[in-house]
Protein backbone atom coordinates (compact mmCIF):
# COMPACT_ATOMS: atom_id res chain seq x y z
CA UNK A 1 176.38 72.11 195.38
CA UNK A 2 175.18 75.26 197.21
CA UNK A 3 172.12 76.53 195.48
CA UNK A 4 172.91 80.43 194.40
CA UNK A 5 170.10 82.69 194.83
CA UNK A 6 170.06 86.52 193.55
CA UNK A 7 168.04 87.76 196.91
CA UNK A 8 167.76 86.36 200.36
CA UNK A 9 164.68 85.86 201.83
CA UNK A 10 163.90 88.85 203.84
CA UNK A 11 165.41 90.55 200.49
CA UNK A 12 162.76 89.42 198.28
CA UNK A 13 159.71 91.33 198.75
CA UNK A 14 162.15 94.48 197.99
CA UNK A 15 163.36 92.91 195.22
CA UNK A 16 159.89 92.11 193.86
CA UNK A 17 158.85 95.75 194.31
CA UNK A 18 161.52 97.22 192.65
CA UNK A 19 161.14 94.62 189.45
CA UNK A 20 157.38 95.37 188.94
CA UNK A 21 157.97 99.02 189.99
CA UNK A 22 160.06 99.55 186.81
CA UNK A 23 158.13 97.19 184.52
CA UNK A 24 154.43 97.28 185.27
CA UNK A 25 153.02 93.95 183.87
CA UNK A 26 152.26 94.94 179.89
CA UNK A 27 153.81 98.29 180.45
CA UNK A 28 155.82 97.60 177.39
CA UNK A 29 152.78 96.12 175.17
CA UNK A 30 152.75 99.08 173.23
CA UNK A 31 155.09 101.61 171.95
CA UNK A 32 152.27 104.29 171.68
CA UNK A 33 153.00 107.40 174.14
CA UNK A 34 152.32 105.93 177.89
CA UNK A 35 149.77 106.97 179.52
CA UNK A 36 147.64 108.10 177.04
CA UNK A 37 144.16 106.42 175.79
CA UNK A 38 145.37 105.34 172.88
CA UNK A 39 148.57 103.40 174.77
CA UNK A 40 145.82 101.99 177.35
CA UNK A 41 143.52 100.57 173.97
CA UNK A 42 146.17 98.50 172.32
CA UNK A 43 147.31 97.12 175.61
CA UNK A 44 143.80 95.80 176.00
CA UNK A 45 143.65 94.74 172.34
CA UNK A 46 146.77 92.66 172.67
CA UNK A 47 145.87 90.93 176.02
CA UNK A 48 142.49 89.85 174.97
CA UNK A 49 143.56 88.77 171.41
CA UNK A 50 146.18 86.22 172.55
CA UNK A 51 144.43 85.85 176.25
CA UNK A 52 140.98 85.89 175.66
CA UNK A 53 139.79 83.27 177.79
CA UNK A 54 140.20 85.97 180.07
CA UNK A 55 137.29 87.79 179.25
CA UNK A 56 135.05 84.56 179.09
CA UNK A 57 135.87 84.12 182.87
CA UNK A 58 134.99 87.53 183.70
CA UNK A 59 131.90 87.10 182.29
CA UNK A 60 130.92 83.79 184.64
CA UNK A 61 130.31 86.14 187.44
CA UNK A 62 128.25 89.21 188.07
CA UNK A 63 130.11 91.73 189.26
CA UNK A 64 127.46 94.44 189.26
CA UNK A 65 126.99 96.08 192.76
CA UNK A 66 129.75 94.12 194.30
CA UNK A 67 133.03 95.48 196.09
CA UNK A 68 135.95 94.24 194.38
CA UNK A 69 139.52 93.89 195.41
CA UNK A 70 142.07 93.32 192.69
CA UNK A 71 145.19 92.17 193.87
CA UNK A 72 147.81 93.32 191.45
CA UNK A 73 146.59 95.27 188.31
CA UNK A 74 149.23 96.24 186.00
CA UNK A 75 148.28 98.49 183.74
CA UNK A 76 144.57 98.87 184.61
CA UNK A 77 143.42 96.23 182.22
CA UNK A 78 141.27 94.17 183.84
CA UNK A 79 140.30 96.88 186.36
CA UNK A 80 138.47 98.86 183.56
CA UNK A 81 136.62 95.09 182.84
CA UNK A 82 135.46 95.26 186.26
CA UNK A 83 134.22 98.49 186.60
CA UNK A 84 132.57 98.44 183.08
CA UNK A 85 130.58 95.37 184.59
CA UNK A 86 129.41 97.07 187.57
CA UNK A 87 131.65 96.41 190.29
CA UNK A 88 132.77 98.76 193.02
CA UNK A 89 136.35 99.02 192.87
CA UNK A 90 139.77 98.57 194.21
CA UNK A 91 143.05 97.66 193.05
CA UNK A 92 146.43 97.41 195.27
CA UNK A 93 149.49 96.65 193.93
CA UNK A 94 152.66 96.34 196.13
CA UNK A 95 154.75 98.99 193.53
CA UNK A 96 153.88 102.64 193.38
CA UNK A 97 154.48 102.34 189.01
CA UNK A 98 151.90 100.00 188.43
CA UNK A 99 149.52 102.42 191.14
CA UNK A 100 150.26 105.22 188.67
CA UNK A 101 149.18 103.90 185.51
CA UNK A 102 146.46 102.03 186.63
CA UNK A 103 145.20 105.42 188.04
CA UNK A 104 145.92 106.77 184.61
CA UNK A 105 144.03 104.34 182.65
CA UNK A 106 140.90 104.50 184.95
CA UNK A 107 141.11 108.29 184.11
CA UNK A 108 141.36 108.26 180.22
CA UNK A 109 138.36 106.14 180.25
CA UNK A 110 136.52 108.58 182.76
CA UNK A 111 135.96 105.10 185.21
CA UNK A 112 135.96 105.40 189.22
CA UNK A 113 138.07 103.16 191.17
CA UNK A 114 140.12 103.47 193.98
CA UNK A 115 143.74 102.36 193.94
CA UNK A 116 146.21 102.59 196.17
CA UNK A 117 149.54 101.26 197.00
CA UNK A 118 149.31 98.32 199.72
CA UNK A 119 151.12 95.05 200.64
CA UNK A 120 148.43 92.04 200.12
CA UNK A 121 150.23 90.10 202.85
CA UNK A 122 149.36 92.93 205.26
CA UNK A 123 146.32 94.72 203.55
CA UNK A 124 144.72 97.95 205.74
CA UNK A 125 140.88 97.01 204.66
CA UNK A 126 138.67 96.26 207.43
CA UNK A 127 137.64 92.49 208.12
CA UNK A 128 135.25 91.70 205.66
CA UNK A 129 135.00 94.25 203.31
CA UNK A 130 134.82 92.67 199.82
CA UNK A 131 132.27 90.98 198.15
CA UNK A 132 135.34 89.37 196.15
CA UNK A 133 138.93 89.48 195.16
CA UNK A 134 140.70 89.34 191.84
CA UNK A 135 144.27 88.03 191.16
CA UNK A 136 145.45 87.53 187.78
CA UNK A 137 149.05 86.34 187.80
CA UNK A 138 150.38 87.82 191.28
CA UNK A 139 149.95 84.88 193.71
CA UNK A 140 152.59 83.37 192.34
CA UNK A 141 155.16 86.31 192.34
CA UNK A 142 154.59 86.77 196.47
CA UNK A 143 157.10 84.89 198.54
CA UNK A 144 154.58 84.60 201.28
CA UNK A 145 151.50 84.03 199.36
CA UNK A 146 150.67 81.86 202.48
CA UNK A 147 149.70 85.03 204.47
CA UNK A 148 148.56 86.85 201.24
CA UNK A 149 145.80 83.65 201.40
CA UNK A 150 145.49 84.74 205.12
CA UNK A 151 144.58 88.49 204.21
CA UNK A 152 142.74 87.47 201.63
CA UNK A 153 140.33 85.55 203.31
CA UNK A 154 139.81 87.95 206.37
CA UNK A 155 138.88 90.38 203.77
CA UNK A 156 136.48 88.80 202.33
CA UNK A 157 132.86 88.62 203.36
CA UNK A 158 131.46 85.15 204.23
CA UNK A 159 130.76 83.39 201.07
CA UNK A 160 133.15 85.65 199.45
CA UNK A 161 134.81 85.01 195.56
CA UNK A 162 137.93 84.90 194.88
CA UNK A 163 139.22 84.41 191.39
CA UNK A 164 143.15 83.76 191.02
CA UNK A 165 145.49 82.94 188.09
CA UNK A 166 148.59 81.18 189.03
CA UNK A 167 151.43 79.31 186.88
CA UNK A 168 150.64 75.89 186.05
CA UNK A 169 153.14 73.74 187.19
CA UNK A 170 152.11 70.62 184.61
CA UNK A 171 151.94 73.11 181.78
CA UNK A 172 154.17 72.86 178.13
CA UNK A 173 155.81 76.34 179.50
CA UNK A 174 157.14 74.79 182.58
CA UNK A 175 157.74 71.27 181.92
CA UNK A 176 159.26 71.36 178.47
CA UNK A 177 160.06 74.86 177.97
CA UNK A 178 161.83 76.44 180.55
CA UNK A 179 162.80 72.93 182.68
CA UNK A 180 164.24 71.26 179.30
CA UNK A 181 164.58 73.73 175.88
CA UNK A 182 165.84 76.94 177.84
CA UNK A 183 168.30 75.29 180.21
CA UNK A 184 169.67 73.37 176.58
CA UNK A 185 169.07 76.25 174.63
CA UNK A 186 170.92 78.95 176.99
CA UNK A 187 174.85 77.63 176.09
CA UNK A 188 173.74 77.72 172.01
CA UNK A 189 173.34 81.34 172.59
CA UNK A 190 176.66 81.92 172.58
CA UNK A 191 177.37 80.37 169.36
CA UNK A 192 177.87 83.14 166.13
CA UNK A 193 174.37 84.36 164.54
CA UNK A 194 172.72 82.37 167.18
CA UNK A 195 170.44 85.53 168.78
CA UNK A 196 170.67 87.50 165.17
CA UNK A 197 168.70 84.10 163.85
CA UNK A 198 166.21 83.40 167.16
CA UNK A 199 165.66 87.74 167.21
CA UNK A 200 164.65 87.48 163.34
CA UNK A 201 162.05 84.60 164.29
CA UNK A 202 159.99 86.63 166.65
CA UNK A 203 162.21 86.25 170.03
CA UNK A 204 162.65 89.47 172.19
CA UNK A 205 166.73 90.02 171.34
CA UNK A 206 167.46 92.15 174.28
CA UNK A 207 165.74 89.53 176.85
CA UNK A 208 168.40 86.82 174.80
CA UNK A 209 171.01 88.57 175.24
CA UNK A 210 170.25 89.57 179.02
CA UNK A 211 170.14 85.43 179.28
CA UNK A 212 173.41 85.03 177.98
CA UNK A 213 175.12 87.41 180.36
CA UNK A 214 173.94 85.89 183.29
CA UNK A 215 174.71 82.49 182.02
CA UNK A 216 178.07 83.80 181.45
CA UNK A 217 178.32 85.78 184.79
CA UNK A 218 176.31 83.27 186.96
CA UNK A 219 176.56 79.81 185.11
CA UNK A 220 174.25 77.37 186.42
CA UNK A 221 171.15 78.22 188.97
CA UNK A 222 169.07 76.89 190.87
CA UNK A 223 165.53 75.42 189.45
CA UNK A 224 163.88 78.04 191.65
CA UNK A 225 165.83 80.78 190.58
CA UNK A 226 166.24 79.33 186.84
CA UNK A 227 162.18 79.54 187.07
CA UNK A 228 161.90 83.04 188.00
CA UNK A 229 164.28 84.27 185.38
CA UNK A 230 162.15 82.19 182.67
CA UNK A 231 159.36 83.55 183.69
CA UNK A 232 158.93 87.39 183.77
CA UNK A 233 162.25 88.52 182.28
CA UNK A 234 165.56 87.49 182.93
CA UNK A 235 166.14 89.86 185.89
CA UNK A 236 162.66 88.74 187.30
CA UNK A 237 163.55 87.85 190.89
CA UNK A 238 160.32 85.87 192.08
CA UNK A 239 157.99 83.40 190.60
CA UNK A 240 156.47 79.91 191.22
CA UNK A 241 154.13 77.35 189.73
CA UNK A 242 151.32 75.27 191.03
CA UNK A 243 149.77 71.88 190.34
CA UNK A 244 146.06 71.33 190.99
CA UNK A 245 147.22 69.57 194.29
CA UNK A 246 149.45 72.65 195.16
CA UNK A 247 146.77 75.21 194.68
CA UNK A 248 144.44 72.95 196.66
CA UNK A 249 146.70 73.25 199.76
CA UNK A 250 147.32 76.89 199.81
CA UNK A 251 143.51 77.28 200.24
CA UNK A 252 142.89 74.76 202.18
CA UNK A 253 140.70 75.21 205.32
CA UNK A 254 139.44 78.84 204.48
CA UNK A 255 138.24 78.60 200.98
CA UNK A 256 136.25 75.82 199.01
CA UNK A 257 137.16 75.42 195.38
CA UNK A 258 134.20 75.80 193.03
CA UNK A 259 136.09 74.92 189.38
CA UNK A 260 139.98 74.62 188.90
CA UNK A 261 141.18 74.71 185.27
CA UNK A 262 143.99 75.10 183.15
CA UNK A 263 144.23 77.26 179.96
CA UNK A 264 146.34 79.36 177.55
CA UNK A 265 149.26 77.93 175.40
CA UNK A 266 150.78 80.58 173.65
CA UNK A 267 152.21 79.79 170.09
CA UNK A 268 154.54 82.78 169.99
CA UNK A 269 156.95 81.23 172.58
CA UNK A 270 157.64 78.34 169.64
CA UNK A 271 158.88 80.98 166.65
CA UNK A 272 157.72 79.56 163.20
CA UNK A 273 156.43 75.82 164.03
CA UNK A 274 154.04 77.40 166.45
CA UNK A 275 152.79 80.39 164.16
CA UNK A 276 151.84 77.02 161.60
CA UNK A 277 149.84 75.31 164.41
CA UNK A 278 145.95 75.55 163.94
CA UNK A 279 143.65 77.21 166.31
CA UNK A 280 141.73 73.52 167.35
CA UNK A 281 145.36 72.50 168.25
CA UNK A 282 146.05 75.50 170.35
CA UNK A 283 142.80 75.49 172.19
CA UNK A 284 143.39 71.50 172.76
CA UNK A 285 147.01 72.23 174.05
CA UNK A 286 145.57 75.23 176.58
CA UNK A 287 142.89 73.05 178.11
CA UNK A 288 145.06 69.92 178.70
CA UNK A 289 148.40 71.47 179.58
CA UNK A 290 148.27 75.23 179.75
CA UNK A 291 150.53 77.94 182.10
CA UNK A 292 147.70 79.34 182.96
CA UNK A 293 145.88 77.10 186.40
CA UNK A 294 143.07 79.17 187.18
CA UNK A 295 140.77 78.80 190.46
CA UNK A 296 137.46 79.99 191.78
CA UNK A 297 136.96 79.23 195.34
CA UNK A 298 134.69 80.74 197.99
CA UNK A 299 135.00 81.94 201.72
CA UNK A 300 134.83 79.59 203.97
């Protein structure tokens, strides 16, 4: 069968824009006013409370004095982390909405940064400019990550760190989750009181119902395009995930991998059982199969 895909190739990076251009990642964390300090606070105090092992990482290295490059940075988040540790920084992100409020939340906490809107597969920085590079949860949402890897390392200074988050391919999320419960779950949707029930147990009824049309309008897809949707959002038109091997490969020959890990299993994608798990459990599911496959490597 001919695998359907929403976007062809030379589509894609448009289509990626345009996604993250509407729906900067966490934009719609909080329902405070956006844009203001308060909107930027409990952003923050959600990520870290559910994600916090991203803080711990951010603490591993000394940033102070450095130049940074984040590649990707939402709302700002992490690029206030940064700067509050001392680094000199920049952010790029390929959509001009995610530009805007991270500008905005830099400026509500009076913090300097410069960031600007740039492609990372074709980045205008000089050869060698940072000290190292930041990418939470991006990689993985570039269709040509293999010349993002490129830029990256010219970039970067010999010796250089870069820090990257990317799906984990052997995680819970992927494996059982999205490869096995959604493509099951998605035809009990349809059934009567189905996304009433699932909407009153925590689950986001709007993204439910978005999965329903297109199973309706598109039936069955692809496993690359079934990932992306079950990923980001429904409409979400990019995403992939990486084993340790995979990750391995893609830096390969420029960049030497100090530590590779995996963390993060988040109990809110399981409704009621996983609100009854215990922390111990949680931790002990993040280490061993978590979505989150995290990498420090240096310049080669």
């Amino acid at each position: 069968m001919e695998q359907r895909v929403t976007s062809t190739p030379d589509e894609l990076p448009a289509a990626v824009q345009q996604y993250w251009d509407a729906r900067p990642c966490d934009s719609d964390a909080s329902p405070l006013p956006r844009g203001s300090r308060s909107y930027f606070a409990e952003i923050e105090k959600e990520r870290y409370a559910h994600q916090g092992h991203v803080l711990k990482l951010l603490s591993e290295i000394d940033w102070r004095g450095k130049r940074v490059l984040e590649i990707g940075s939402g709302v700002g988040t992490d690029a206030r982390q940064l700067i509050a540790r001392g680094a000199d920084y920049d952010g790029i992100n390929l959509d001009e909405g995610s530009n805007t409020l991270t500008r905005r939340a830099l400026a509500a906490f009076a913090l300097t940064g410069r960031v600007q809107a740039m492609d990372a597969t074709a980045m205008r920085f000089a050869d060698a400019t940072f000290d190292a590079v930041y990418s939470f949860g991006v990689l993985h949402h570039i269709p040509d990550v293999e010349r993002a890897v490129r830029e990256i390392h010219r970039v970067l200074k010999d010796d250089g760190l870069l820090l990257l988050m990317v799906y984990n391919r052997s995680s819970i999320n992927y494996q059982l989750e999205i490869r096995l419960l959604r493509r099951w779950g998605v035809r009990l949707l349809s059934l009567p009181g189905a996304i009433p029930v699932l909407s009153r147990w925590g689950f986001p009824r709007e993204k439910l119902e978005r999965h329903l049309e297109l199973f309706r309008t598109l039936g069955s897809l692809s496993d690359e395009e079934w990932l992306s949707r079950n990923t980001d959002g429904p409409d979400n038109p990019y995403s992939r995930v990486y084993s340790r091997a995979e990750v391995e490969e893609l830096l390969a020959g420029r960049f030497r991998i100090l530590r590779q890990q995996v963390c993060f299993f988040d109990p809110r994608h399981w409704g009621p059982p996983g609100r009854l798990l215990p922390r111990p459990i949680i931790r002990f599911l993040g280490r061993r199969c978590g979505w989150h496959r995290i990498a420090l490597a240096q310049r080669l």
